[in-house]
C-alpha atoms as a PDB file:
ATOM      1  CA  UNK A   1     211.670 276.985 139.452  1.00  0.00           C
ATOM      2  CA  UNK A   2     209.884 280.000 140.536  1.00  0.00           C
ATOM      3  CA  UNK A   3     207.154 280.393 143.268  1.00  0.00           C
ATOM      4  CA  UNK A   4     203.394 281.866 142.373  1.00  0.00           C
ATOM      5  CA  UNK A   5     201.447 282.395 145.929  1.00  0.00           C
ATOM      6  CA  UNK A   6     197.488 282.735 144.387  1.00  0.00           C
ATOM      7  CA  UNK A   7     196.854 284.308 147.761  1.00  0.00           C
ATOM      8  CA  UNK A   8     193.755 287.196 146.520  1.00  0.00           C
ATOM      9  CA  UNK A   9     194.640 289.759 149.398  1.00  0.00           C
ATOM     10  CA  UNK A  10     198.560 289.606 148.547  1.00  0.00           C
ATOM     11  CA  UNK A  11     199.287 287.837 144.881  1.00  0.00           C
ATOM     12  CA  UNK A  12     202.551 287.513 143.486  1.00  0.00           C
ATOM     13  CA  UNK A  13     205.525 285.767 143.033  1.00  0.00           C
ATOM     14  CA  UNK A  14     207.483 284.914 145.656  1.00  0.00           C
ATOM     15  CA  UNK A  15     210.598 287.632 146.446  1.00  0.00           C
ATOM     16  CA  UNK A  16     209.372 289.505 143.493  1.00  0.00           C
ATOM     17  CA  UNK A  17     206.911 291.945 144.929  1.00  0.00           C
ATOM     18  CA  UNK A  18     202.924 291.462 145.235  1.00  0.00           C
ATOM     19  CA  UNK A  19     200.029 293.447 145.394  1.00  0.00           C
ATOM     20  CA  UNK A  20     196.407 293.025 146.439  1.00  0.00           C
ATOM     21  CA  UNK A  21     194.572 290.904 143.644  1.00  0.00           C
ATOM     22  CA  UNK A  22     191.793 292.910 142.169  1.00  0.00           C
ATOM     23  CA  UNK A  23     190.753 294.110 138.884  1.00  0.00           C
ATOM     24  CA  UNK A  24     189.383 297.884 138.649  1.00  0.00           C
ATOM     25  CA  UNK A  25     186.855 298.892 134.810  1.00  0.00           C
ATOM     26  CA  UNK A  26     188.369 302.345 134.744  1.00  0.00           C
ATOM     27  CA  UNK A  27     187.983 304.836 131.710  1.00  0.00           C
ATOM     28  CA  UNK A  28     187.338 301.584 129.170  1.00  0.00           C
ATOM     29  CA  UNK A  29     190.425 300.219 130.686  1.00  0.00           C
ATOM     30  CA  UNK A  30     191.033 297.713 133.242  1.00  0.00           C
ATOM     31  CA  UNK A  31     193.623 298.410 136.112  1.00  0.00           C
ATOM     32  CA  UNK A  32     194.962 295.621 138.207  1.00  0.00           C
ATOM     33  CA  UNK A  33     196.247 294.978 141.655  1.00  0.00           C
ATOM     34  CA  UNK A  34     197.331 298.403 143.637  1.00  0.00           C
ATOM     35  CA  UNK A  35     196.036 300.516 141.180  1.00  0.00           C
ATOM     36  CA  UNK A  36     192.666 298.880 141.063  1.00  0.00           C
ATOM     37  CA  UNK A  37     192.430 298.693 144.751  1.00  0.00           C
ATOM     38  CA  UNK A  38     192.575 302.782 144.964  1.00  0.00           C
ATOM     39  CA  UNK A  39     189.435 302.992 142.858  1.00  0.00           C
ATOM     40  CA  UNK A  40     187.824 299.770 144.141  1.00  0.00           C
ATOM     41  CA  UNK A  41     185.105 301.518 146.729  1.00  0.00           C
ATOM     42  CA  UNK A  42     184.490 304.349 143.751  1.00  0.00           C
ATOM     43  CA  UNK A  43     182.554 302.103 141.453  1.00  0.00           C
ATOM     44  CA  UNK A  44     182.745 298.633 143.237  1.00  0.00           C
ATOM     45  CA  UNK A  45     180.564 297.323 140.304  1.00  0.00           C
ATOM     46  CA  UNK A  46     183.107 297.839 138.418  1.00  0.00           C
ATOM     47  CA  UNK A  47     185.372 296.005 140.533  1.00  0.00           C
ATOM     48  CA  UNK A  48     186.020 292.286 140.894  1.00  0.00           C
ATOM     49  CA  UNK A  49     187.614 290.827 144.016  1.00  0.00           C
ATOM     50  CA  UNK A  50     186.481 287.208 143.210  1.00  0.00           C
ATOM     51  CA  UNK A  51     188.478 286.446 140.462  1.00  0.00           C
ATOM     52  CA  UNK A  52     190.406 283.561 142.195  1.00  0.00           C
ATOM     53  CA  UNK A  53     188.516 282.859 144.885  1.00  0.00           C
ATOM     54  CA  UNK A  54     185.230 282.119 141.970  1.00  0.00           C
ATOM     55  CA  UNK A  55     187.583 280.861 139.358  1.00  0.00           C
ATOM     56  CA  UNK A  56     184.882 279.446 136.838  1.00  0.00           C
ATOM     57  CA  UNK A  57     183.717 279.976 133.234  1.00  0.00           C
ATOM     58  CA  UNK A  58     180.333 280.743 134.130  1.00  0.00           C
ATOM     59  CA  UNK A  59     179.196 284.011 131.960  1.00  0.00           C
ATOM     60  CA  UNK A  60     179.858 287.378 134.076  1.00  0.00           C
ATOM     61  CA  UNK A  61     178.179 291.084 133.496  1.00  0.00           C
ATOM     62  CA  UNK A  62     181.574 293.134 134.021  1.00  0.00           C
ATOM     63  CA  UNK A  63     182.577 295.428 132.087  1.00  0.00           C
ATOM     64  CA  UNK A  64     184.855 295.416 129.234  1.00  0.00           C
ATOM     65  CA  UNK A  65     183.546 292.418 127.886  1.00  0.00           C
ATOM     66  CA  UNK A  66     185.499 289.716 130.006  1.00  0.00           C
ATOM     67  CA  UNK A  67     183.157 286.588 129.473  1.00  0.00           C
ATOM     68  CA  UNK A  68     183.940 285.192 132.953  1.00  0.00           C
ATOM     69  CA  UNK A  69     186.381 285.329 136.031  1.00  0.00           C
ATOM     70  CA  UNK A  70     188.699 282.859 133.962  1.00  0.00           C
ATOM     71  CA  UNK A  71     189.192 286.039 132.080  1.00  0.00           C
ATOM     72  CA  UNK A  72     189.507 288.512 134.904  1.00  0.00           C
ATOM     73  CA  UNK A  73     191.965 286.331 136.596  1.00  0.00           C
ATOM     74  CA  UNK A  74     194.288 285.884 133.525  1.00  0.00           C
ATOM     75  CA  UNK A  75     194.571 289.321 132.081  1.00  0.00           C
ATOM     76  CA  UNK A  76     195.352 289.868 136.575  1.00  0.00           C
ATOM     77  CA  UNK A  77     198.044 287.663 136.315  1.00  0.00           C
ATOM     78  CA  UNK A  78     199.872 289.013 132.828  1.00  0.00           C
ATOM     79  CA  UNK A  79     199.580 292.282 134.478  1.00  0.00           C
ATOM     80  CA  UNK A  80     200.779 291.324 138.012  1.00  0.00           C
ATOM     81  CA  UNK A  81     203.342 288.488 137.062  1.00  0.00           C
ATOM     82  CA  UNK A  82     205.696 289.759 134.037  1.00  0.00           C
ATOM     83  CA  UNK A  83     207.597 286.879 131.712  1.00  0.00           C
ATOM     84  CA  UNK A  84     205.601 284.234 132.687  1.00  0.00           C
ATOM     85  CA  UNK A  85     207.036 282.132 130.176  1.00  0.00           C
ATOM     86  CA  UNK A  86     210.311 282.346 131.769  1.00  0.00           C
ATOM     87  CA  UNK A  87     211.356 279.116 133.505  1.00  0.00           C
ATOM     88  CA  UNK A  88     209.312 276.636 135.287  1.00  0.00           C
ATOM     89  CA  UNK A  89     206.204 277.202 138.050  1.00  0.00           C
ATOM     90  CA  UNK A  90     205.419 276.068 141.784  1.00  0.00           C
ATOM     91  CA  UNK A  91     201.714 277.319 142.743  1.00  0.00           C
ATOM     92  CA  UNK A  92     199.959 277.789 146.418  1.00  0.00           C
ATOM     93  CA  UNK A  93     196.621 277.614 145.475  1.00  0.00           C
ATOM     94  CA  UNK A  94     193.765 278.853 147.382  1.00  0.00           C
ATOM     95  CA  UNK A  95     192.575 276.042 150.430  1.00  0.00           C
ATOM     96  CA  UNK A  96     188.768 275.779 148.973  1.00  0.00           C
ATOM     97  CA  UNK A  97     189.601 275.263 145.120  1.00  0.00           C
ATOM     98  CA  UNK A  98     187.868 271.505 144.404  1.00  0.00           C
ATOM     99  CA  UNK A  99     189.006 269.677 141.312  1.00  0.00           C
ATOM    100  CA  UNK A 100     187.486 272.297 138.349  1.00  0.00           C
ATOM    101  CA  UNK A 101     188.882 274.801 139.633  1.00  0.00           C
ATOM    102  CA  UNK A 102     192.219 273.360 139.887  1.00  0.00           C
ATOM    103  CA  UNK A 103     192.174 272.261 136.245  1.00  0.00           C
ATOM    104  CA  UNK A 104     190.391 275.193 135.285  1.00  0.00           C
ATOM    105  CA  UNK A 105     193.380 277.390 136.647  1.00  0.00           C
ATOM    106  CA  UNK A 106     196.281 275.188 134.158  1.00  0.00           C
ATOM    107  CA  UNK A 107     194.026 276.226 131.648  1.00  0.00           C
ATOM    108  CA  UNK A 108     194.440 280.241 133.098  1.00  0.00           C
ATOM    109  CA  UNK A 109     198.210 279.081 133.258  1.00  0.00           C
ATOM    110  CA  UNK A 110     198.501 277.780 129.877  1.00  0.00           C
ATOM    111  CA  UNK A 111     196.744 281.014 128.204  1.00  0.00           C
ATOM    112  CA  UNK A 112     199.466 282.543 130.045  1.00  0.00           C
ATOM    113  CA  UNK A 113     202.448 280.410 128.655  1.00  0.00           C
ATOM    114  CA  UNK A 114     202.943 279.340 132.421  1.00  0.00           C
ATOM    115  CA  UNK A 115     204.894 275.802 132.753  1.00  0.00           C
ATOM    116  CA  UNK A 116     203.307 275.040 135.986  1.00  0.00           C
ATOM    117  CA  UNK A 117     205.221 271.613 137.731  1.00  0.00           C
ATOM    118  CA  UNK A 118     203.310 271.692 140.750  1.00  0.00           C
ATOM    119  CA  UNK A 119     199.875 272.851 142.162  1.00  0.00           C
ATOM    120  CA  UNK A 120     199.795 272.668 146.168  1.00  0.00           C
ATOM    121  CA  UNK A 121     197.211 274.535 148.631  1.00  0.00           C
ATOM    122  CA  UNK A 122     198.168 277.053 150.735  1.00  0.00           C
ATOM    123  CA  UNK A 123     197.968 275.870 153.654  1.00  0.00           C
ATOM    124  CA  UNK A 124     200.176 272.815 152.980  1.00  0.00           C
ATOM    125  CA  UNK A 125     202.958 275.069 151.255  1.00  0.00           C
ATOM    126  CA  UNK A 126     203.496 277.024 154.253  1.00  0.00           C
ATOM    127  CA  UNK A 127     203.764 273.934 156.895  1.00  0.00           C
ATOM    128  CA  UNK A 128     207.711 274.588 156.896  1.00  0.00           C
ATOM    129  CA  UNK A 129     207.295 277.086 159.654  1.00  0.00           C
ATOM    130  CA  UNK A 130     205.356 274.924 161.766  1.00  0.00           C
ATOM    131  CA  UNK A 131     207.177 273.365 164.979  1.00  0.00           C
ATOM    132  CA  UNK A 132     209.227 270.777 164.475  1.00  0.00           C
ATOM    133  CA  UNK A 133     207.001 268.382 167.033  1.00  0.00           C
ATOM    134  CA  UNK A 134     203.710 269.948 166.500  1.00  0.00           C
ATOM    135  CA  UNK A 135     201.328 266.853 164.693  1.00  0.00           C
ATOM    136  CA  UNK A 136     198.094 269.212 163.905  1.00  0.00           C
ATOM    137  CA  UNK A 137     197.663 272.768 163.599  1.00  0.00           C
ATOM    138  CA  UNK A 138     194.458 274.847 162.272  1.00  0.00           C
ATOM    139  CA  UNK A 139     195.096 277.363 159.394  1.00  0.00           C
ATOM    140  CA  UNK A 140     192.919 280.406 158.549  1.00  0.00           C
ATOM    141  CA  UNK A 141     192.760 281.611 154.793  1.00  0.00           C
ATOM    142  CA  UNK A 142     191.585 284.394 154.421  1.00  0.00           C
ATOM    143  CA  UNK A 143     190.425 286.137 151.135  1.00  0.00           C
ATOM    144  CA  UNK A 144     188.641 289.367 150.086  1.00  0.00           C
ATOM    145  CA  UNK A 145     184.712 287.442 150.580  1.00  0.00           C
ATOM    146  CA  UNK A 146     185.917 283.924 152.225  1.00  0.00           C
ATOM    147  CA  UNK A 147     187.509 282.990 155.193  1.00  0.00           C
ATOM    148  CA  UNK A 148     188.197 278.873 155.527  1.00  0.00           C
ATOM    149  CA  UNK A 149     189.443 277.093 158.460  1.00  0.00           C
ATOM    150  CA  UNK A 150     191.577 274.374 157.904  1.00  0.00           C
ATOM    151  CA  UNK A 151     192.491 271.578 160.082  1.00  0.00           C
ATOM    152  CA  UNK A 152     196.204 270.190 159.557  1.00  0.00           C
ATOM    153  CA  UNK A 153     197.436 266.590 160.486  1.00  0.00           C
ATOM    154  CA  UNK A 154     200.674 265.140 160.289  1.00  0.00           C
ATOM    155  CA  UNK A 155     201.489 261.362 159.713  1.00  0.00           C
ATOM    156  CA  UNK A 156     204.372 259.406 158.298  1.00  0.00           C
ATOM    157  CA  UNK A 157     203.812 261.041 155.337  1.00  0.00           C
ATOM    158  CA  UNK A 158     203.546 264.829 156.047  1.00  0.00           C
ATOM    159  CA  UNK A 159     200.947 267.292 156.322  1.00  0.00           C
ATOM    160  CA  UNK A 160     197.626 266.449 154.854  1.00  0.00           C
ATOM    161  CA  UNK A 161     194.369 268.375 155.123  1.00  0.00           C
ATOM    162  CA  UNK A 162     192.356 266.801 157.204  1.00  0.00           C
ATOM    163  CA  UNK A 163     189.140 268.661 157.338  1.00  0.00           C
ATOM    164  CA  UNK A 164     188.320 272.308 155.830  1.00  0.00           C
ATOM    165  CA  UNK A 165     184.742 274.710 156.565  1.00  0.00           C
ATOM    166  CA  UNK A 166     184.198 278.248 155.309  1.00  0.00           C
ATOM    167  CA  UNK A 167     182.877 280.159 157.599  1.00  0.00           C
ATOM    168  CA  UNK A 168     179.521 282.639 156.370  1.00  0.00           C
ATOM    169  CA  UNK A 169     180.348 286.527 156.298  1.00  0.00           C
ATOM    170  CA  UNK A 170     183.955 285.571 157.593  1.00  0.00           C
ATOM    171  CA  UNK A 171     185.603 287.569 154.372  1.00  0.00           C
ATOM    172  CA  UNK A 172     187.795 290.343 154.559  1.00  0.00           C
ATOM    173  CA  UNK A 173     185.442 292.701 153.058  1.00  0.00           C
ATOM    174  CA  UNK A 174     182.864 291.749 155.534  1.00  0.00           C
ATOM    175  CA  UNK A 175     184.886 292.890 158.162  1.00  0.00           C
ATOM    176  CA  UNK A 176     185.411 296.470 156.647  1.00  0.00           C
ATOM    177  CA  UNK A 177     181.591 296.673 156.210  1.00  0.00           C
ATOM    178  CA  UNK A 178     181.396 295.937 159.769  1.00  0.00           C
ATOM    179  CA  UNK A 179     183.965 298.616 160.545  1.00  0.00           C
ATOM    180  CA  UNK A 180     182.982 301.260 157.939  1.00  0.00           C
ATOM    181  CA  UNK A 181     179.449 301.410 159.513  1.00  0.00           C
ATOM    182  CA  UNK A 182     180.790 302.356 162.800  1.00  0.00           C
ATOM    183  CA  UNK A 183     183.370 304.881 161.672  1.00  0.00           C
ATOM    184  CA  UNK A 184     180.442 306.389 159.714  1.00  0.00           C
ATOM    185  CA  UNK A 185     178.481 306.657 162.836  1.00  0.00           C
ATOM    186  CA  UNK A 186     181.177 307.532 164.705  1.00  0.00           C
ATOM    187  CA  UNK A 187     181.748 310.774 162.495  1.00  0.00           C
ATOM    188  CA  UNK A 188     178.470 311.887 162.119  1.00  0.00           C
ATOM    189  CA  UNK A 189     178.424 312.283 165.839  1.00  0.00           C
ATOM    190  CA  UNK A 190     181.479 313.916 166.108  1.00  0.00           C
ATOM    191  CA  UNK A 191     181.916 315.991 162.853  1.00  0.00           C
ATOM    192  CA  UNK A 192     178.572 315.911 161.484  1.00  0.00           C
ATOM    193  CA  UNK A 193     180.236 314.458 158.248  1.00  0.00           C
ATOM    194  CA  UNK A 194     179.375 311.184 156.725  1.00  0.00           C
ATOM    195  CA  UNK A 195     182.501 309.252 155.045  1.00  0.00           C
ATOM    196  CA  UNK A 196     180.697 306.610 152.987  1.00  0.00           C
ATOM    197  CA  UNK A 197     178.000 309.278 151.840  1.00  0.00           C
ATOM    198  CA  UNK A 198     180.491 309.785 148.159  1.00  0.00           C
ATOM    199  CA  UNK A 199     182.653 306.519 146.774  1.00  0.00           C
ATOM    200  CA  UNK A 200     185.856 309.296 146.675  1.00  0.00           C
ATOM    201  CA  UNK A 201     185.383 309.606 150.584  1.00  0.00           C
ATOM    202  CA  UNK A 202     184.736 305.182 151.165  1.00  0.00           C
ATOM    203  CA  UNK A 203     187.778 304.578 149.175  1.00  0.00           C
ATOM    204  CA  UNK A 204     189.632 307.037 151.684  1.00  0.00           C
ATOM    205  CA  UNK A 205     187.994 305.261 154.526  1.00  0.00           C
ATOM    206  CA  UNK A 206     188.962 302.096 153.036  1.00  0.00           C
ATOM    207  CA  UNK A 207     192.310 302.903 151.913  1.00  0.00           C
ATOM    208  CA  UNK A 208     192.933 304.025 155.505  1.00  0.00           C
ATOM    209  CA  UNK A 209     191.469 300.965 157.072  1.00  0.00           C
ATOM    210  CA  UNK A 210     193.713 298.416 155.252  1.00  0.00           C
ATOM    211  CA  UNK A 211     196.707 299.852 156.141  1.00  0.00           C
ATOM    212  CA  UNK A 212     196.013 300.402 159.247  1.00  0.00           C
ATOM    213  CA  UNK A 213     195.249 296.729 159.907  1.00  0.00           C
ATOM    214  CA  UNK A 214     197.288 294.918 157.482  1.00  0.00           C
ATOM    215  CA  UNK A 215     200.666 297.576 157.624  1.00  0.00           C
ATOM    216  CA  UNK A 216     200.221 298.804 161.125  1.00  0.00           C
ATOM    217  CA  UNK A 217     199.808 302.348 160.618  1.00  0.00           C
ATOM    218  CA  UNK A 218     197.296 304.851 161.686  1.00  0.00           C
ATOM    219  CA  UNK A 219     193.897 304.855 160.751  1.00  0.00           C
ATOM    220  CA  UNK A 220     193.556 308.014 159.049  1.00  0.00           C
ATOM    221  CA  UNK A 221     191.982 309.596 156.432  1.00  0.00           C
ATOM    222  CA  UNK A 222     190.157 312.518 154.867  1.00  0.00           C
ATOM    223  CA  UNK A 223     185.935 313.193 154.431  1.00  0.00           C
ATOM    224  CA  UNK A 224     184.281 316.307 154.070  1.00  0.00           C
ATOM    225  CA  UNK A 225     187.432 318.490 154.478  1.00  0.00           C
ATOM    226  CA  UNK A 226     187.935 316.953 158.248  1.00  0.00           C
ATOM    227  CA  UNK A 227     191.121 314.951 159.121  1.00  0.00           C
ATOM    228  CA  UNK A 228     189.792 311.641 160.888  1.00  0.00           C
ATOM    229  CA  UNK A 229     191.890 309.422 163.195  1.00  0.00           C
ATOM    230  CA  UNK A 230     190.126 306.468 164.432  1.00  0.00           C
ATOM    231  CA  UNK A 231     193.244 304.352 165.263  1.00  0.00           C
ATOM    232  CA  UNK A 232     192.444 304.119 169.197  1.00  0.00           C
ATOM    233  CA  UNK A 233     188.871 302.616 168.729  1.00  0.00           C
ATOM    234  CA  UNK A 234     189.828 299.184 168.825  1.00  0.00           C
ATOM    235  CA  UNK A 235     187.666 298.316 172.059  1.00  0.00           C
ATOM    236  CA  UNK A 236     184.259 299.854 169.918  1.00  0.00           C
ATOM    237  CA  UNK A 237     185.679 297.793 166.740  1.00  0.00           C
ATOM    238  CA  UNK A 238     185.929 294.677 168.813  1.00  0.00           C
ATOM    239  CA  UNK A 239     182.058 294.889 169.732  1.00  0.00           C
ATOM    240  CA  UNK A 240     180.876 295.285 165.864  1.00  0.00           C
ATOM    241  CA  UNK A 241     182.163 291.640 165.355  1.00  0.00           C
ATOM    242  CA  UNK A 242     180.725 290.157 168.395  1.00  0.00           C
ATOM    243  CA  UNK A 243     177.108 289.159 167.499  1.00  0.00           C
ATOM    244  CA  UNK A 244     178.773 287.448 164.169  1.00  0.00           C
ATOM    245  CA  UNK A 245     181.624 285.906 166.700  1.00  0.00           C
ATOM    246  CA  UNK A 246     178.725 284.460 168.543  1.00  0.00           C
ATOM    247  CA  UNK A 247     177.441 282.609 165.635  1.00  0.00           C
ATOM    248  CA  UNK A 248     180.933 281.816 164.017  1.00  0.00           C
ATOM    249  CA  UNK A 249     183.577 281.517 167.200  1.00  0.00           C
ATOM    250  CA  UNK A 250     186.918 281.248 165.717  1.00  0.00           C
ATOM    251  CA  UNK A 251     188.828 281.581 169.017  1.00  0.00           C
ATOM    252  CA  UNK A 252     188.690 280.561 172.680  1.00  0.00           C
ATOM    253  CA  UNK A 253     186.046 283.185 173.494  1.00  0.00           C
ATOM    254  CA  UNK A 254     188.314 286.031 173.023  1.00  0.00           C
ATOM    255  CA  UNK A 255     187.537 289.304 171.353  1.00  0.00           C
ATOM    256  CA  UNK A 256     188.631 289.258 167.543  1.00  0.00           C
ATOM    257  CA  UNK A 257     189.990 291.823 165.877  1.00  0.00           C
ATOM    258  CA  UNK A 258     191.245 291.541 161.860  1.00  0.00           C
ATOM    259  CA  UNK A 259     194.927 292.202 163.163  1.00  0.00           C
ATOM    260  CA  UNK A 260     194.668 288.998 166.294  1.00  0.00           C
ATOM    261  CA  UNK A 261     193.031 287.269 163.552  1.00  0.00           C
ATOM    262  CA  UNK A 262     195.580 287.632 160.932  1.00  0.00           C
ATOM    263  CA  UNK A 263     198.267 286.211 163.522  1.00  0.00           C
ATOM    264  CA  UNK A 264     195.908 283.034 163.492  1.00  0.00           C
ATOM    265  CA  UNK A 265     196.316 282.919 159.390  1.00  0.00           C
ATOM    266  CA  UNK A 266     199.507 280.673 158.616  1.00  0.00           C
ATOM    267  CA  UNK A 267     202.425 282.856 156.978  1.00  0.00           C
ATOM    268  CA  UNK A 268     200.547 285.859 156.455  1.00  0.00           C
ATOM    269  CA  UNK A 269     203.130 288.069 158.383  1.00  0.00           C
ATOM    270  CA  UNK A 270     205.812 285.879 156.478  1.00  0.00           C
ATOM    271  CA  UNK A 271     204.252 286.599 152.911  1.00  0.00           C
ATOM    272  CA  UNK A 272     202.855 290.346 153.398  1.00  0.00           C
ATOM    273  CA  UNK A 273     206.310 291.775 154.918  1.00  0.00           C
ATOM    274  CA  UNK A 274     209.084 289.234 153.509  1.00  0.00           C
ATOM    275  CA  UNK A 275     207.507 287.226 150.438  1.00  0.00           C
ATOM    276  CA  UNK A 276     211.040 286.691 149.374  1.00  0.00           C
ATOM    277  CA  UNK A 277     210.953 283.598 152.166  1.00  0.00           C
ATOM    278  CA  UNK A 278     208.158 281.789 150.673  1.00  0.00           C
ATOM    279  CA  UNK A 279     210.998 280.471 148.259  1.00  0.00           C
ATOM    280  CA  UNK A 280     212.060 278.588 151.349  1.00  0.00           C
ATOM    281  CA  UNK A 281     208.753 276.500 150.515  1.00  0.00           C
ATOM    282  CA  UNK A 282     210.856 274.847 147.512  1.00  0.00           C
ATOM    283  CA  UNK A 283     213.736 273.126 149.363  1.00  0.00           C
ATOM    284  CA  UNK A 284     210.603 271.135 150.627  1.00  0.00           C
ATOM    285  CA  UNK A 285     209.171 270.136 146.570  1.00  0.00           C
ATOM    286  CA  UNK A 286     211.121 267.666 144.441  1.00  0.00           C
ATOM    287  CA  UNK A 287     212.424 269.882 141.499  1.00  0.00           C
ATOM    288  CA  UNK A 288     211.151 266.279 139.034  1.00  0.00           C
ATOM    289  CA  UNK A 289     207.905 266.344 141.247  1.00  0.00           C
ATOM    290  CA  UNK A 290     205.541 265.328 138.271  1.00  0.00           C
ATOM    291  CA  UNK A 291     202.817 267.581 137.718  1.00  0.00           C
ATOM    292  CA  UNK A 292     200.663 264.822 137.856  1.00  0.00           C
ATOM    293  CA  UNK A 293     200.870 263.186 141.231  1.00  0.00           C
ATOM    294  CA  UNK A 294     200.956 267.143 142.534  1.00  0.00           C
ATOM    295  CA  UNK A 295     197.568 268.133 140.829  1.00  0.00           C
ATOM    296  CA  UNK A 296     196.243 264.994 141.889  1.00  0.00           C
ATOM    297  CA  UNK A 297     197.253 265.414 145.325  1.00  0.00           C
ATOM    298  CA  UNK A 298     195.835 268.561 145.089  1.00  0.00           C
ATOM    299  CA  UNK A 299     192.415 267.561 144.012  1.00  0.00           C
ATOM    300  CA  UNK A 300     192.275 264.285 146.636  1.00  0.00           C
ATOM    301  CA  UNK A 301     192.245 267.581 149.167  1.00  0.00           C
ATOM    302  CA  UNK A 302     189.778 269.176 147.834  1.00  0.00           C
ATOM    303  CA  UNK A 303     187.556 266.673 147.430  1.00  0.00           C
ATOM    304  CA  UNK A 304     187.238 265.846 150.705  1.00  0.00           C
END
């Protein structure tokens, strides 16, 4: 059985390599995952990050003629997932999905030729890690426009979601919008340049800004013929996030930044650096679980 993690900032299978999941209308062609997130701030509307996290068949004006995300997402996963006809499926599904969306997605799957077994959330897939005596825990999910907080209880039968909120302007693109306005204000005082004046110069910014805070490196990039380094501003990047903080506290009235946040997000270091060990998540699932009593599982969850 192999392992699909439907995570939208890191999608893949498990121990097979994964890449952020977006979809990129470039030269009457779509590009997926890395390659669509280096032209994403370009022509962002040409760009869909929502795929998963909207899963419907509501119509969509995209271009390329996909009718709706159901389209997006499959022609993401062909392109992201190779042979998925090979052997069978386990799938960590995304926290908020409700009971369409669920079945909607084994229809994605079955376009696909996927033999899916068993559907299970997120945040319940990656309980192996938690302590052994610890009986509720709270999991962040974060995705590219949704952030959801789940509370975790454990009983006699295992983990169980036991209550789950999204939280307004809590996405991951939020908090580069947050950020980006600074640096640009930050430059113009110092260089006189402007690095979200073209999309060529944003993507830089943006480019530089995820892997600075989700692969620790420096935050550095190129505008207007200047070499920027903004990777010792975390104090001024804390403030940007405090009047939403205010309205949405998600800690104990400390400062957030994305990287202290992302420690609060069950298994993201696990699944960003090693994905390989989210196979560790099967020794937990009965190889004859039935597909049924999973999905429906599942769906009691998100109906709550």
């Amino acid at each position: 059985m192999r392992l699909l993690d439907l995570n939208p900032l890191n999608l893949g299978e498990a121990g097979m390599g994964t890449q952020p999941g977006v979809s990129s209308f470039v030269n009457r062609a779509w590009l997926q995952g890395q390659a669509a997130f280096d032209h994403s701030r370009e022509d962002p509307q040409s760009t869909c990050f929502d795929c998963w996290e909207q899963l419907s068949l509501d119509p969509v004006s995209l271009p390329g003629a996909p009718r709706h995300l159901a389209d997006v997402a499959a022609a993401q996963l062909r392109s992201l997932c190779p042979d998925l006809q090979r052997d069978t499926w386990a799938v960590c599904t995304p926290g908020h999905w409700d009971k369409t969306q669920l079945r909607l997605f084994l229809g994605v799957a079955g376009e696909c030729g996927m033999d899916v077994r068993i559907l299970l959330p997120r945040a319940l897939a990656l309980t192996a890690d938690l302590p052994g005596g610890a009986d509720q825990w709270t999991v962040w999910e974060w995705q590219w426009g949704r952030l959801t907080v789940m509370k975790l209880t454990r009983d006699a039968d295992g983990w169980q979601v036991a209550d789950a909120r999204s939280v307004a302007d809590g996405g991951v693109l939020e908090f580069f919008r947050r950020e980006a306005r600074l640096i640009s204000t930050l430059s113009l005082e110092r260089h006189r340049v402007d690095p979200l004046y073209t999309g060529a110069s944003e993507q830089q910014v943006f480019g530089g800004w995820w892997n600075h805070h989700f692969h620790g490196t420096a935050w550095q990039f190129h505008a207007g013929g200047v070499q920027m380094d903004f990777s010792n501003e975390q104090e001024a990047l804390r403030e940007v996030h405090a009047d939403w903080l205010r309205w949405h506290p998600l800690t104990d009235g400390e400062h957030l930044t994305l990287p202290a946040a992302l420690k609060h997000s069950l298994g993201w270091e696990r699944c960003r650096s090693e994905p390989e060990e989210l196979s560790g998540v099967l020794a937990a699932l009965p190889e004859s679980a039935s597909p049924g009593a999973r999905l429906k599982k599942s769906v009691k969850f998100a109906e709550k």
